[in-house]
Protein backbone atom coordinates (compact mmCIF):
# COMPACT_ATOMS: atom_id res chain seq x y z
CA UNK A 1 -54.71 -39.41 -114.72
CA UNK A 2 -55.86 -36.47 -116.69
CA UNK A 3 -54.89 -37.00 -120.50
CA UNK A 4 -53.19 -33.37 -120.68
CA UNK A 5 -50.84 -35.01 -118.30
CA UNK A 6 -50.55 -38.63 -120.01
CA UNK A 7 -49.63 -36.62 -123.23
CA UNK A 8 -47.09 -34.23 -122.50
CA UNK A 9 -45.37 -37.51 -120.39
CA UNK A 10 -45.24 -39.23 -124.00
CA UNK A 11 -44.12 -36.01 -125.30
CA UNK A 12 -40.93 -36.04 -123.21
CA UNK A 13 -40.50 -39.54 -123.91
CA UNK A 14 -40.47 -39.12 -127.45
CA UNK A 15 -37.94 -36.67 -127.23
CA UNK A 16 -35.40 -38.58 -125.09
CA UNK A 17 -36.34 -41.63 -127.66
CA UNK A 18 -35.54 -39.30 -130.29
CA UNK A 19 -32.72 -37.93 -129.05
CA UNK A 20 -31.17 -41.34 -128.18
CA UNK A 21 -31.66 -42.69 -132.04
CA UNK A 22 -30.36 -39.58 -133.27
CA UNK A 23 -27.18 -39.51 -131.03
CA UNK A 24 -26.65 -43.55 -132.18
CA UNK A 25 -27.33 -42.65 -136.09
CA UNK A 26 -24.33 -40.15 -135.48
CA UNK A 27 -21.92 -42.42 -133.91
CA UNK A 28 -22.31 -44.76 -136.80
CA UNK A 29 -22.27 -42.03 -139.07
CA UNK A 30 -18.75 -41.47 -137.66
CA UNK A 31 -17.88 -44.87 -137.53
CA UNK A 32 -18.11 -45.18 -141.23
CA UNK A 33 -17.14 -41.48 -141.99
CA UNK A 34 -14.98 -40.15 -139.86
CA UNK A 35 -14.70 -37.34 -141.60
CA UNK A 36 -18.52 -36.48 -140.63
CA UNK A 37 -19.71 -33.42 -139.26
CA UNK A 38 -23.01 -33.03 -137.68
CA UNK A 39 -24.30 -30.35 -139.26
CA UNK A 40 -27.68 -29.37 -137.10
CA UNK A 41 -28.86 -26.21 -135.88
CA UNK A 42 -29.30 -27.64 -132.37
CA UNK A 43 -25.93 -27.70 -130.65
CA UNK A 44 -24.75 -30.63 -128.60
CA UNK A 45 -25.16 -28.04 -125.45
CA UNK A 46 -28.86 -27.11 -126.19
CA UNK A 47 -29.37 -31.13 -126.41
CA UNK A 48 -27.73 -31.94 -123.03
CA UNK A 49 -29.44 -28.95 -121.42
CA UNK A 50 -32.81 -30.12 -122.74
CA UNK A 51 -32.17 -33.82 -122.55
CA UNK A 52 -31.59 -33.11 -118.54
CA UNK A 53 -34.37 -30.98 -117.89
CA UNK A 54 -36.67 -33.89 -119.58
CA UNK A 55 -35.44 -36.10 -117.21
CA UNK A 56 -35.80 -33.64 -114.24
CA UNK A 57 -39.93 -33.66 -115.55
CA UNK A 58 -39.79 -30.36 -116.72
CA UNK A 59 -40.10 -30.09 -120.56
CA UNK A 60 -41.84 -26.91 -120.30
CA UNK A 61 -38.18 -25.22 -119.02
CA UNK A 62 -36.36 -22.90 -121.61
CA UNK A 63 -32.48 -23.74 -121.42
CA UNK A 64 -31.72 -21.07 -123.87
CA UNK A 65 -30.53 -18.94 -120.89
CA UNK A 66 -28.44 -21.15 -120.02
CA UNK A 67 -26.48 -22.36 -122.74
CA UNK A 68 -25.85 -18.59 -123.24
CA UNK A 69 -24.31 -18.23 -120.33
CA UNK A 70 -22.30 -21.56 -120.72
CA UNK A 71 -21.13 -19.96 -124.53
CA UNK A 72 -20.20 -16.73 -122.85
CA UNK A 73 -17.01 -18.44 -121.22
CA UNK A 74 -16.67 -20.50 -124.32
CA UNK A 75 -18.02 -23.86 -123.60
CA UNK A 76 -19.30 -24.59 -126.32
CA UNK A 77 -19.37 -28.12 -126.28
CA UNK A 78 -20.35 -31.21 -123.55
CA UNK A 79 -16.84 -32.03 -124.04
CA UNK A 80 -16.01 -28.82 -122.07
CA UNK A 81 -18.28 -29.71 -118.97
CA UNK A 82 -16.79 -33.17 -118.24
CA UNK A 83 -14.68 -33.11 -115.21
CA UNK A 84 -16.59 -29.96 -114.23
CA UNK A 85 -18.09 -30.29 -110.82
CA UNK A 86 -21.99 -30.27 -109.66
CA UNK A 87 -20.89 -26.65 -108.26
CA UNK A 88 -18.75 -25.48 -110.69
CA UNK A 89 -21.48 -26.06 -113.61
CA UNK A 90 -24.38 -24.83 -111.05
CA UNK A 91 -22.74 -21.20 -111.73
CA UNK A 92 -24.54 -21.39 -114.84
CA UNK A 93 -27.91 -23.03 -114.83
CA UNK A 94 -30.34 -24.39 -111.58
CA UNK A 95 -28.88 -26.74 -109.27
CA UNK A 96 -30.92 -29.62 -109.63
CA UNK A 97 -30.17 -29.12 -113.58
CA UNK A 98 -26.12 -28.87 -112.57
CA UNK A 99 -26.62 -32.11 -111.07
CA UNK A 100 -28.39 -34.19 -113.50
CA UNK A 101 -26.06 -32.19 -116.32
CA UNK A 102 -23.12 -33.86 -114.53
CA UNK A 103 -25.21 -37.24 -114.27
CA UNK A 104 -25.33 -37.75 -118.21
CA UNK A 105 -21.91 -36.56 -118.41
CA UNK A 106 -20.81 -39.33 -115.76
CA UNK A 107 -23.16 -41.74 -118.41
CA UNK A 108 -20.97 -40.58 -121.21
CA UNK A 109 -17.22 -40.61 -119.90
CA UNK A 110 -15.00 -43.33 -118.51
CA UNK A 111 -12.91 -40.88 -116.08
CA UNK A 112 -14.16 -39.02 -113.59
CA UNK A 113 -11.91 -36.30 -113.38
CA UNK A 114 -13.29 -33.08 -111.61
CA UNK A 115 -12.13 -29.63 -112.42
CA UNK A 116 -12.34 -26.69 -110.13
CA UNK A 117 -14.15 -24.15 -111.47
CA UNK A 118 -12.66 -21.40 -110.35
């Protein structure tokens, strides 16, 4: 296995390693303050986006694109997309993206309400 390959594989792990420890400091941030706001420049959108396309093997993808066009009809949150449907959030961003999107958002809810989108 070339090492260019071996490395950016780590890479992406790293980040999804990060990500999880970084998600987990905040929750007990906010289970000792709950008057704690996370106060990063990266918003939770831009961190779902990205954590999905790592998982997709494609850390190379910009998701800029399409967390404007998610903030264009205002959500502005993950809290926005649960409930939203595979097609409903594949209006916005790639369809295999739309469907592992929905798959952390399954992950991170206990009701699996669906939304039309329309």
């Amino acid at each position: 296995m070339p090492i260019h390959i071996i490395r950016d594989e780590l890479k992406g792990r790293a980040k999804i390693r990060a990500e999880k420890l970084r998600k987990k400091a905040y929750l007990e941030r906010r289970k000792l303050d709950p008057g704690f706001r996370d106060e990063t420049n990266t918003s939770s959108i831009t961190t779902l986006l990205r954590t999905a396309a790592i998982n997709l093997d494609r850390n190379d993808l910009d998701v800029t694109i399409y967390e404007e066009r998610l903030e264009k009809d205002l959500f502005n949150d993950p809290v926005h997309l649960k409930g939203r449907s595979v097609e409903c959030l594949s209006r916005y961003m790639p369809l295999r993206l739309a469907e592992e999107v929905y798959r952390l958002l399954l992950d991170t809810t206990e009701e699996e309400v669906q939304y039309d989108c329309s």
